[in-house]
Protein backbone atom coordinates (compact mmCIF):
# COMPACT_ATOMS: atom_id res chain seq x y z
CA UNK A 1 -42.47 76.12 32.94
CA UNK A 2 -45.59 75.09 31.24
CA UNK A 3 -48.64 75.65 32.45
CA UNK A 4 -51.29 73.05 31.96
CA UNK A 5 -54.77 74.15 33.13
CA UNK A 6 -56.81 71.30 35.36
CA UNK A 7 -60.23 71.83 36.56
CA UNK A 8 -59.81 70.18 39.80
CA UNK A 9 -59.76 72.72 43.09
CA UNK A 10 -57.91 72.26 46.44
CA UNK A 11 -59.76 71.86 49.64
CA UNK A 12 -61.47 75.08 50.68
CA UNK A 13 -60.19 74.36 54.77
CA UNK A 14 -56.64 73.98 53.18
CA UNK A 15 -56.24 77.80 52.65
CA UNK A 16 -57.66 78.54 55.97
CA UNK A 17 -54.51 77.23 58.01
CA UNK A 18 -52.62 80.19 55.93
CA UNK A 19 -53.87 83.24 57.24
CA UNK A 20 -51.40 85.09 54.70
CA UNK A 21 -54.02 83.76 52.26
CA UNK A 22 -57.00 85.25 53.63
CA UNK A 23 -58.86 86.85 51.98
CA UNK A 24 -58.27 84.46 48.49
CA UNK A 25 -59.37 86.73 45.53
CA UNK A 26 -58.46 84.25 43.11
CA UNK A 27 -57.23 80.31 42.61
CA UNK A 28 -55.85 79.47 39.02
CA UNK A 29 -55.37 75.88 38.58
CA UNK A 30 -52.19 75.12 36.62
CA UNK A 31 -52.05 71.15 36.62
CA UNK A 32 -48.68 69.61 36.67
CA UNK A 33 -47.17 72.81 36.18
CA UNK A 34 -45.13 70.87 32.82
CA UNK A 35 -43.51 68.38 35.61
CA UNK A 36 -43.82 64.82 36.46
CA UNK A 37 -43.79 64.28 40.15
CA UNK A 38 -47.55 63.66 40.28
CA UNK A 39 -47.77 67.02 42.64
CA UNK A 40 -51.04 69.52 41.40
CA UNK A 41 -50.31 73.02 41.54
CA UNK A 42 -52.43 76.37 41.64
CA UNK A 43 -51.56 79.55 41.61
CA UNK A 44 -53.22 81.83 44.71
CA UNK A 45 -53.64 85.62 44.44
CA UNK A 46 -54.14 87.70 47.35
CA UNK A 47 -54.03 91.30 47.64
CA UNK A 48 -51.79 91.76 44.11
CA UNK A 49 -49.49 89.05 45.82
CA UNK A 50 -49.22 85.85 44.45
CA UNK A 51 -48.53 82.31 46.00
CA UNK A 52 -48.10 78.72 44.57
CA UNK A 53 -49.83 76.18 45.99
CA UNK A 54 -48.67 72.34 45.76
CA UNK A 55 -50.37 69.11 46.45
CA UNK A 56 -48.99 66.08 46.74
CA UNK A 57 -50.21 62.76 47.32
CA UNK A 58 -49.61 61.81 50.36
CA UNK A 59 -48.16 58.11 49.46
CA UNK A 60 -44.87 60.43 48.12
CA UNK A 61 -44.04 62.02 51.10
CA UNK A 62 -42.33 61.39 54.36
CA UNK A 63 -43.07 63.91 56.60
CA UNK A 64 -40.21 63.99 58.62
CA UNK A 65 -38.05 64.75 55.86
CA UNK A 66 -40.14 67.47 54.90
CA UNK A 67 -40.15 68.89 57.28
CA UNK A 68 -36.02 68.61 56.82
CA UNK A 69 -36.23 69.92 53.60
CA UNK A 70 -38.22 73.17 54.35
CA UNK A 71 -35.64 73.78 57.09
CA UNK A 72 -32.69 73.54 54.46
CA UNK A 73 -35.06 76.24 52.35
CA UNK A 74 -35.19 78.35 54.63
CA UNK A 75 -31.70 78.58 55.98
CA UNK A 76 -30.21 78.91 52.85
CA UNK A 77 -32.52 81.68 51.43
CA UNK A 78 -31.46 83.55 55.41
CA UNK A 79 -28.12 82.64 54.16
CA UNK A 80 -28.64 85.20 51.43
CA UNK A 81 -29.95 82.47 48.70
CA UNK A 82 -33.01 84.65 48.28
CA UNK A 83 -34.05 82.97 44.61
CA UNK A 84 -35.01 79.59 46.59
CA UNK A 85 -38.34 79.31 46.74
CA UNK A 86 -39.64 78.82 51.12
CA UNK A 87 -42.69 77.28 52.03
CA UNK A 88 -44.97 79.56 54.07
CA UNK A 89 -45.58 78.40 57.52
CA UNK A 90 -49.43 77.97 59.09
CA UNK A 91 -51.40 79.23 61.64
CA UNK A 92 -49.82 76.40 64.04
CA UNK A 93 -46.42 77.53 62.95
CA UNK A 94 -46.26 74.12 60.22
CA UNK A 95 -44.97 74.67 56.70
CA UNK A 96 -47.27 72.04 55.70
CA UNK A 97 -51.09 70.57 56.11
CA UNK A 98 -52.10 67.05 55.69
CA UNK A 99 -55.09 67.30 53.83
CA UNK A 100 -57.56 64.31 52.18
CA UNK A 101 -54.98 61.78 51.93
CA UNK A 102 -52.55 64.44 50.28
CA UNK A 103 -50.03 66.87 51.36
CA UNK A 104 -49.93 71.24 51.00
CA UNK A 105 -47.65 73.55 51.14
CA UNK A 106 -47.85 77.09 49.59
CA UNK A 107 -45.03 78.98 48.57
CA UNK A 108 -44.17 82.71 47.47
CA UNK A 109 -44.86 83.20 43.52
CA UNK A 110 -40.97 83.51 42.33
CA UNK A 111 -40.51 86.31 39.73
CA UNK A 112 -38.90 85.17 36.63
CA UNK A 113 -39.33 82.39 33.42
CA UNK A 114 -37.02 79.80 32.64
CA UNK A 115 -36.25 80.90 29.12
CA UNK A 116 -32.30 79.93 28.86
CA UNK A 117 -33.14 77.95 25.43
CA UNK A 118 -34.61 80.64 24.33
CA UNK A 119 -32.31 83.52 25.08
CA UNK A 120 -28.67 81.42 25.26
CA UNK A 121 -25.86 83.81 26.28
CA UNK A 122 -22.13 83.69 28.36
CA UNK A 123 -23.93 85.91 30.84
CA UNK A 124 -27.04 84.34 32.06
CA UNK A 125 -24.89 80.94 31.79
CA UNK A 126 -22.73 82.07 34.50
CA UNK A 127 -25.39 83.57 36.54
CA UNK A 128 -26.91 80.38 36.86
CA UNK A 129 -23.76 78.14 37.75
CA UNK A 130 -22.71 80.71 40.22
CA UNK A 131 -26.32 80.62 41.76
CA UNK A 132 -25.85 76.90 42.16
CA UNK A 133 -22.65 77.28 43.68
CA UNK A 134 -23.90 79.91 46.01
CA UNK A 135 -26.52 77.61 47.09
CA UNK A 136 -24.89 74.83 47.48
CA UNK A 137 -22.28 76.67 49.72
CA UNK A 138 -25.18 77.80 51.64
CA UNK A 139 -26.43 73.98 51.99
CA UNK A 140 -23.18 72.87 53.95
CA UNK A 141 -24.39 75.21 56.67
CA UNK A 142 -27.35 73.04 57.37
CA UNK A 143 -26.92 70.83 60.37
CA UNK A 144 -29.75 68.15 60.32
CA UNK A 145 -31.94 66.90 63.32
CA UNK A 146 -32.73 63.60 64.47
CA UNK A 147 -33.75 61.52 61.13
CA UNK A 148 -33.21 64.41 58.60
CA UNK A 149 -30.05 63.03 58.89
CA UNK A 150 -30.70 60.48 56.60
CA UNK A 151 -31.55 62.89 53.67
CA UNK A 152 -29.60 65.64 54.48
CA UNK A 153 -26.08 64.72 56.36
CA UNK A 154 -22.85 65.26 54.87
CA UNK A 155 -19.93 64.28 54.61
CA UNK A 156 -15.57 64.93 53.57
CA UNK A 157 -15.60 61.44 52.03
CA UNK A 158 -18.36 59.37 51.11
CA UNK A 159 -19.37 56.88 48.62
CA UNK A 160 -22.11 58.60 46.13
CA UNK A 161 -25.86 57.01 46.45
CA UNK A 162 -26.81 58.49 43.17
CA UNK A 163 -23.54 56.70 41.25
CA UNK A 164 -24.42 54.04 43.50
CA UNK A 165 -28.07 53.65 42.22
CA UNK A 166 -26.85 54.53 38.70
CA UNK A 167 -24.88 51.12 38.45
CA UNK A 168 -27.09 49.67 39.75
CA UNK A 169 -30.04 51.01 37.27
CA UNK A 170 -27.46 50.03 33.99
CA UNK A 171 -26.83 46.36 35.34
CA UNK A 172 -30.25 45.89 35.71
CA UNK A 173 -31.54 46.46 32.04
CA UNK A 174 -30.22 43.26 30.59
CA UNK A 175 -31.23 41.95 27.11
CA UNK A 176 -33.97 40.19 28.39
CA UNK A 177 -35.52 43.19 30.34
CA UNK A 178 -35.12 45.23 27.39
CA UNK A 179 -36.74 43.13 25.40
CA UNK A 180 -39.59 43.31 27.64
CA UNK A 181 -39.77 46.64 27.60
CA UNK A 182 -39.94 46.33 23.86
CA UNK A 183 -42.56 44.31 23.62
CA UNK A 184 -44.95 46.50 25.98
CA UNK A 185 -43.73 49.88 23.56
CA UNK A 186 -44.31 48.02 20.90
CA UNK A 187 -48.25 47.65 21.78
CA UNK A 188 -48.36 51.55 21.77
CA UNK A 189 -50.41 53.28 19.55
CA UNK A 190 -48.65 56.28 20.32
CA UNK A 191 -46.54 56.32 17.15
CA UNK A 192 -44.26 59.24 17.90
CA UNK A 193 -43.51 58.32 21.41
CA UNK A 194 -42.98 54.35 19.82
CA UNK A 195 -40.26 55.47 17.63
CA UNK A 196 -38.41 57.22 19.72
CA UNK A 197 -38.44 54.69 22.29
CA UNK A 198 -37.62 52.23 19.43
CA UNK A 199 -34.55 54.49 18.95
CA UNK A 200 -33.37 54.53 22.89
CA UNK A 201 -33.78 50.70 23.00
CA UNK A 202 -31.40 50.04 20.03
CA UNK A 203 -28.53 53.02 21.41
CA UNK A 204 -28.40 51.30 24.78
CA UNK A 205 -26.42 48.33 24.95
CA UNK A 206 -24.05 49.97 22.53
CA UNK A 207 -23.25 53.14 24.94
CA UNK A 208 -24.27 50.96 28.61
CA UNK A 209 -20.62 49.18 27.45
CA UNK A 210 -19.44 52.33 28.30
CA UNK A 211 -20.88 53.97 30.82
CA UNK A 212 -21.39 50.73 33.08
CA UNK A 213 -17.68 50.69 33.53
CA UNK A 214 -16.97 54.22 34.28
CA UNK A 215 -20.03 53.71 37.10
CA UNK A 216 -18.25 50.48 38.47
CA UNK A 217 -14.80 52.67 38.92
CA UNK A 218 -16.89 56.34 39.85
CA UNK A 219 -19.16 54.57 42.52
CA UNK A 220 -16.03 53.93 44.53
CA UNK A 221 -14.47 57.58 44.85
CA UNK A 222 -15.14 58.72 47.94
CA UNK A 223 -15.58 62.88 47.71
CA UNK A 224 -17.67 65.37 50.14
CA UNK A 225 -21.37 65.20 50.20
CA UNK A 226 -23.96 67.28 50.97
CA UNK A 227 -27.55 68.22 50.50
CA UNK A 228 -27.91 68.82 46.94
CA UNK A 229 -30.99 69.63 44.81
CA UNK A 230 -31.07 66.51 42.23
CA UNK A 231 -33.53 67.90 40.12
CA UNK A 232 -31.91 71.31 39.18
CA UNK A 233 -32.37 71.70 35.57
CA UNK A 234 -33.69 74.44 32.69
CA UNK A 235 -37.48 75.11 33.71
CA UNK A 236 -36.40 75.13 37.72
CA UNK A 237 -34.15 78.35 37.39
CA UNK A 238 -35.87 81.20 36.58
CA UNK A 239 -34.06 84.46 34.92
CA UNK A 240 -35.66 88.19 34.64
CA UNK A 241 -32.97 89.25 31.81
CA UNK A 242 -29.78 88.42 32.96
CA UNK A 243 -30.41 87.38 36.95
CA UNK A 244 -31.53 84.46 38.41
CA UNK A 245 -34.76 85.05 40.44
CA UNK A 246 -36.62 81.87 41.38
CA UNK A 247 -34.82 78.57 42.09
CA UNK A 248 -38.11 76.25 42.48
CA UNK A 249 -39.24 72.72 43.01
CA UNK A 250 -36.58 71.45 45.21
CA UNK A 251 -38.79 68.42 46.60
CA UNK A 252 -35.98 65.62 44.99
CA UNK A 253 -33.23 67.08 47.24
CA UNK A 254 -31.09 64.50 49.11
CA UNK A 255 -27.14 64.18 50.09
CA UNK A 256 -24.78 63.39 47.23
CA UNK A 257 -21.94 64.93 45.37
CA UNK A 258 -22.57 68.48 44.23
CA UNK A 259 -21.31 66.80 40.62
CA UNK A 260 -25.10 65.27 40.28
CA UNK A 261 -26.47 69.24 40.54
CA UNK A 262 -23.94 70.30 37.78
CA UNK A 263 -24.22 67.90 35.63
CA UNK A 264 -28.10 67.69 35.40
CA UNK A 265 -27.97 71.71 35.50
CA UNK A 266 -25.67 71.93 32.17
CA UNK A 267 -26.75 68.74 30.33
CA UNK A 268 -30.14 70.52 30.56
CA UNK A 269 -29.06 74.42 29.48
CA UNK A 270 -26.29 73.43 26.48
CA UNK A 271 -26.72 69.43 26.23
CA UNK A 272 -23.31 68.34 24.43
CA UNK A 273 -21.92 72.05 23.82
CA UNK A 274 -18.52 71.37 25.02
CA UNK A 275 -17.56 75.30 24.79
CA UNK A 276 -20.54 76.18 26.67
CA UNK A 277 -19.49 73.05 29.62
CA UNK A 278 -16.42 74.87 30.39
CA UNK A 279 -18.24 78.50 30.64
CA UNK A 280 -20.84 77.04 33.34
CA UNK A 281 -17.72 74.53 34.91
CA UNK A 282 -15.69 78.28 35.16
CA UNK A 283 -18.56 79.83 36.27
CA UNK A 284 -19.33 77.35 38.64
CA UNK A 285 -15.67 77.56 40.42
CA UNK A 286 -15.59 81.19 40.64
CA UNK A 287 -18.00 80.51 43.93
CA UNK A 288 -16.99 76.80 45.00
CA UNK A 289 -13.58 75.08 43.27
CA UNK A 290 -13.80 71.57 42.39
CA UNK A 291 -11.74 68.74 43.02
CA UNK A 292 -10.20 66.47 40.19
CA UNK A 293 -12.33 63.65 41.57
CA UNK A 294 -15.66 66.06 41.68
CA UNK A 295 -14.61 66.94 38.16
CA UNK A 296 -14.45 63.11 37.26
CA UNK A 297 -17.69 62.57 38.46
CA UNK A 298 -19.39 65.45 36.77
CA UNK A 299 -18.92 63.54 33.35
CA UNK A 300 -20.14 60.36 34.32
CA UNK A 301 -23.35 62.00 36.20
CA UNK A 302 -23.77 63.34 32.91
CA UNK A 303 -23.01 60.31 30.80
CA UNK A 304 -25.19 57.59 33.03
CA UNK A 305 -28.39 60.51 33.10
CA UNK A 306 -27.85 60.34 29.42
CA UNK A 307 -27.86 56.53 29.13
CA UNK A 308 -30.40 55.76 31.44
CA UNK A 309 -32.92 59.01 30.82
CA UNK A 310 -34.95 57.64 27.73
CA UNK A 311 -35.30 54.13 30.13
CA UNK A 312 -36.84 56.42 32.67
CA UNK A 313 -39.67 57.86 30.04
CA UNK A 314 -40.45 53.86 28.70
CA UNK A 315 -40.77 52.81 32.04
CA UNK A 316 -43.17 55.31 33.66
CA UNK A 317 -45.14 54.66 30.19
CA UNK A 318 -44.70 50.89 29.42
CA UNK A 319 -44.16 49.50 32.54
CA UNK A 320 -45.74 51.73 35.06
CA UNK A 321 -48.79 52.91 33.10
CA UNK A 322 -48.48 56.56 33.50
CA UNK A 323 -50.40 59.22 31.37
CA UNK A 324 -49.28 62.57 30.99
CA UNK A 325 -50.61 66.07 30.63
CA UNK A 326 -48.90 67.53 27.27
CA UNK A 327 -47.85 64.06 25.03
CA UNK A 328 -46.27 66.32 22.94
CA UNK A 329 -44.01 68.17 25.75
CA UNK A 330 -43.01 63.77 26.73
CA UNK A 331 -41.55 63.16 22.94
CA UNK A 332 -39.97 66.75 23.34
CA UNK A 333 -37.85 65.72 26.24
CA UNK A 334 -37.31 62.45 24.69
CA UNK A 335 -36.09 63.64 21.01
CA UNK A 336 -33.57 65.72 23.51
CA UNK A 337 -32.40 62.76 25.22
CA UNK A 338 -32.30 60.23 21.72
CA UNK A 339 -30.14 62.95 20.25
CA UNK A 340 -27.30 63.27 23.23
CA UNK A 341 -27.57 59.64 23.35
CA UNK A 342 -26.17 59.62 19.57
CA UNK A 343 -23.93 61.97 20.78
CA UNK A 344 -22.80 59.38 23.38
CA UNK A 345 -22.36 56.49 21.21
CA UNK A 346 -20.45 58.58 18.34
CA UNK A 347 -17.90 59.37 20.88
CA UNK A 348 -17.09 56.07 21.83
């Protein structure tokens, strides 16, 4: 995960509701922490023990499913999921405080980096899919309470949200919208980031042909649901050599098919490395089989991420007026996404 530095501090009265954090020897601000979710992290040092703490603003969080979501932690890492990464809980027994318009929650340091593309191999692959799996067994455990229901149910057969929103995502970007879009890139003076986005806006209508059609069919299968993580990808698994040790940032976790969790997982470690797709699919089944229709949906999960990812970036920049940390981490992610999405179209 990269590590951006940011001079701002948290509230001193935040770290006084965790006495675990008393006495602080040491605050490192980290930034973003190399993500997008507009949380602020720091890291917290205590004793030779070290914490993360996370801000978020408070206009991106419902606390009532928090507090849902810190209850799913915690079962599953007492269900013997001990990479997930548990909020600490306060002096009043809370695993968050409302702070200054924003939200805190402070959670163990997890050993580990999340260096997959840098040391690829058949062994950590499997480690990772099979973590996954464990996890997600672990999730179907979870019985929600009053409204966490709405985030966290599940279910034998139900109708995917995220295939659901998907469709709904690809029917929206019609020629007129994208040439909107096009217009606002286009006024960039950010030339990398403009030719790239250049390069998404000319792929998509070719491969949405495609992919809008398998979403129209895949949004009807009805297959089991549960909690799932959503945002499981490379920098949120971390390995020390071979062994997964930290699963972090679980904040986008809502009820869906456990295909949306493998296919962002594996379109993130080994992007269109067929060979490598069956390892973590194998891998992945050793722990929890898959149905044919949970197999189905793993390729379009993949397919409509793929069409609609590059969309995501021109939006949050064009449209939505967001700046970012590390510009040059942004084209990264997008050069990935232009390339699959060549990929895409070449094997239509």
């Amino acid at each position: 995960m990269t590590r951006t530095h940011h001079s701002e501090t948290p509230p001193a009265e935040v770290l006084t509701h965790y006495p675990a954090l008393l006495p602080t020897r040491q605050i490192s601000p980290l930034g973003s922490g190399g993500g997008f979710s507009g949380a602020r992290l720091w890291q917290v040092e205590v004793e030779g023990r070290k914490f993360c703490l996370r801000q978020i603003p408070g206009n991106l969080v419902l606390t009532s499913r928090l507090r849902g979501l810190h209850r799913l932690l915690a079962e599953t890492h007492s269900a013997g999921i001990t990479q997930i990464s548990v909020p600490l809980r306060t002096a009043d027994n809370s695993t968050f405080v409302e702070c200054r318009h924003s939200v805190y929650q402070v959670e163990p340091w997890m050993p580990g980096i999340a260096n997959y593309h840098q040391q690829p191999n058949t062994v950590r692959l499997t480690a990772m899919l099979n973590c996954l799996a464990r996890w997600h067994q672990a999730a179907t455990a979870f019985r929600p309470v009053g409204d966490e229901g709405d985030w966290f149910s599940q279910t034998t057969a139900g109708l995917s949200p995220g295939l659901a929103d998907r469709h709904n995502q690809v029917r929206y970007w019609t020629p007129e919208a994208l040439d909107h879009l096009r217009t606002k890139l286009r006024s960039s003076k950010w030339t990398e980031f403009v030719g790239l986005g250049e390069r998404v806006l000319e792929l998509f209508p070719r491969a949405a042909r495609l992919v809008e059609g398998e979403l129209r069919i895949a949004r009807e299968m009805r297959v089991p649901l549960q909690p799932c993580l959503r945002d499981i990808w490379h920098d949120h698994l971390l390995l020390t050599g071979n062994e997964v040790t930290g699963l972090i940032d679980a904040h986008a976790c809502r009820s869906d098919s456990v295909a949306t969790d493998l296919s962002r997982l594996l379109g993130s470690l080994v992007r269109d490395d067929r060979s490598a797709w069956n390892v973590g699919l194998q891998a992945y089944q050793q722990v929890r089989p898959l149905s044919l229709e949970e197999q189905a949906l793993v390729a379009v999960f993949d397919r409509s991420a793929v069409l609609l990812g590059g969309l995501t970036w021109l939006t949050w920049y064009c449209l939505d007026g967001r700046t970012f940390e590390n510009p040059q981490q942004v084209c990264q992610r997008l050069s990935w996404i232009v390339g699959r999405l060549e990929q895409l179209v070449q094997s239509m």
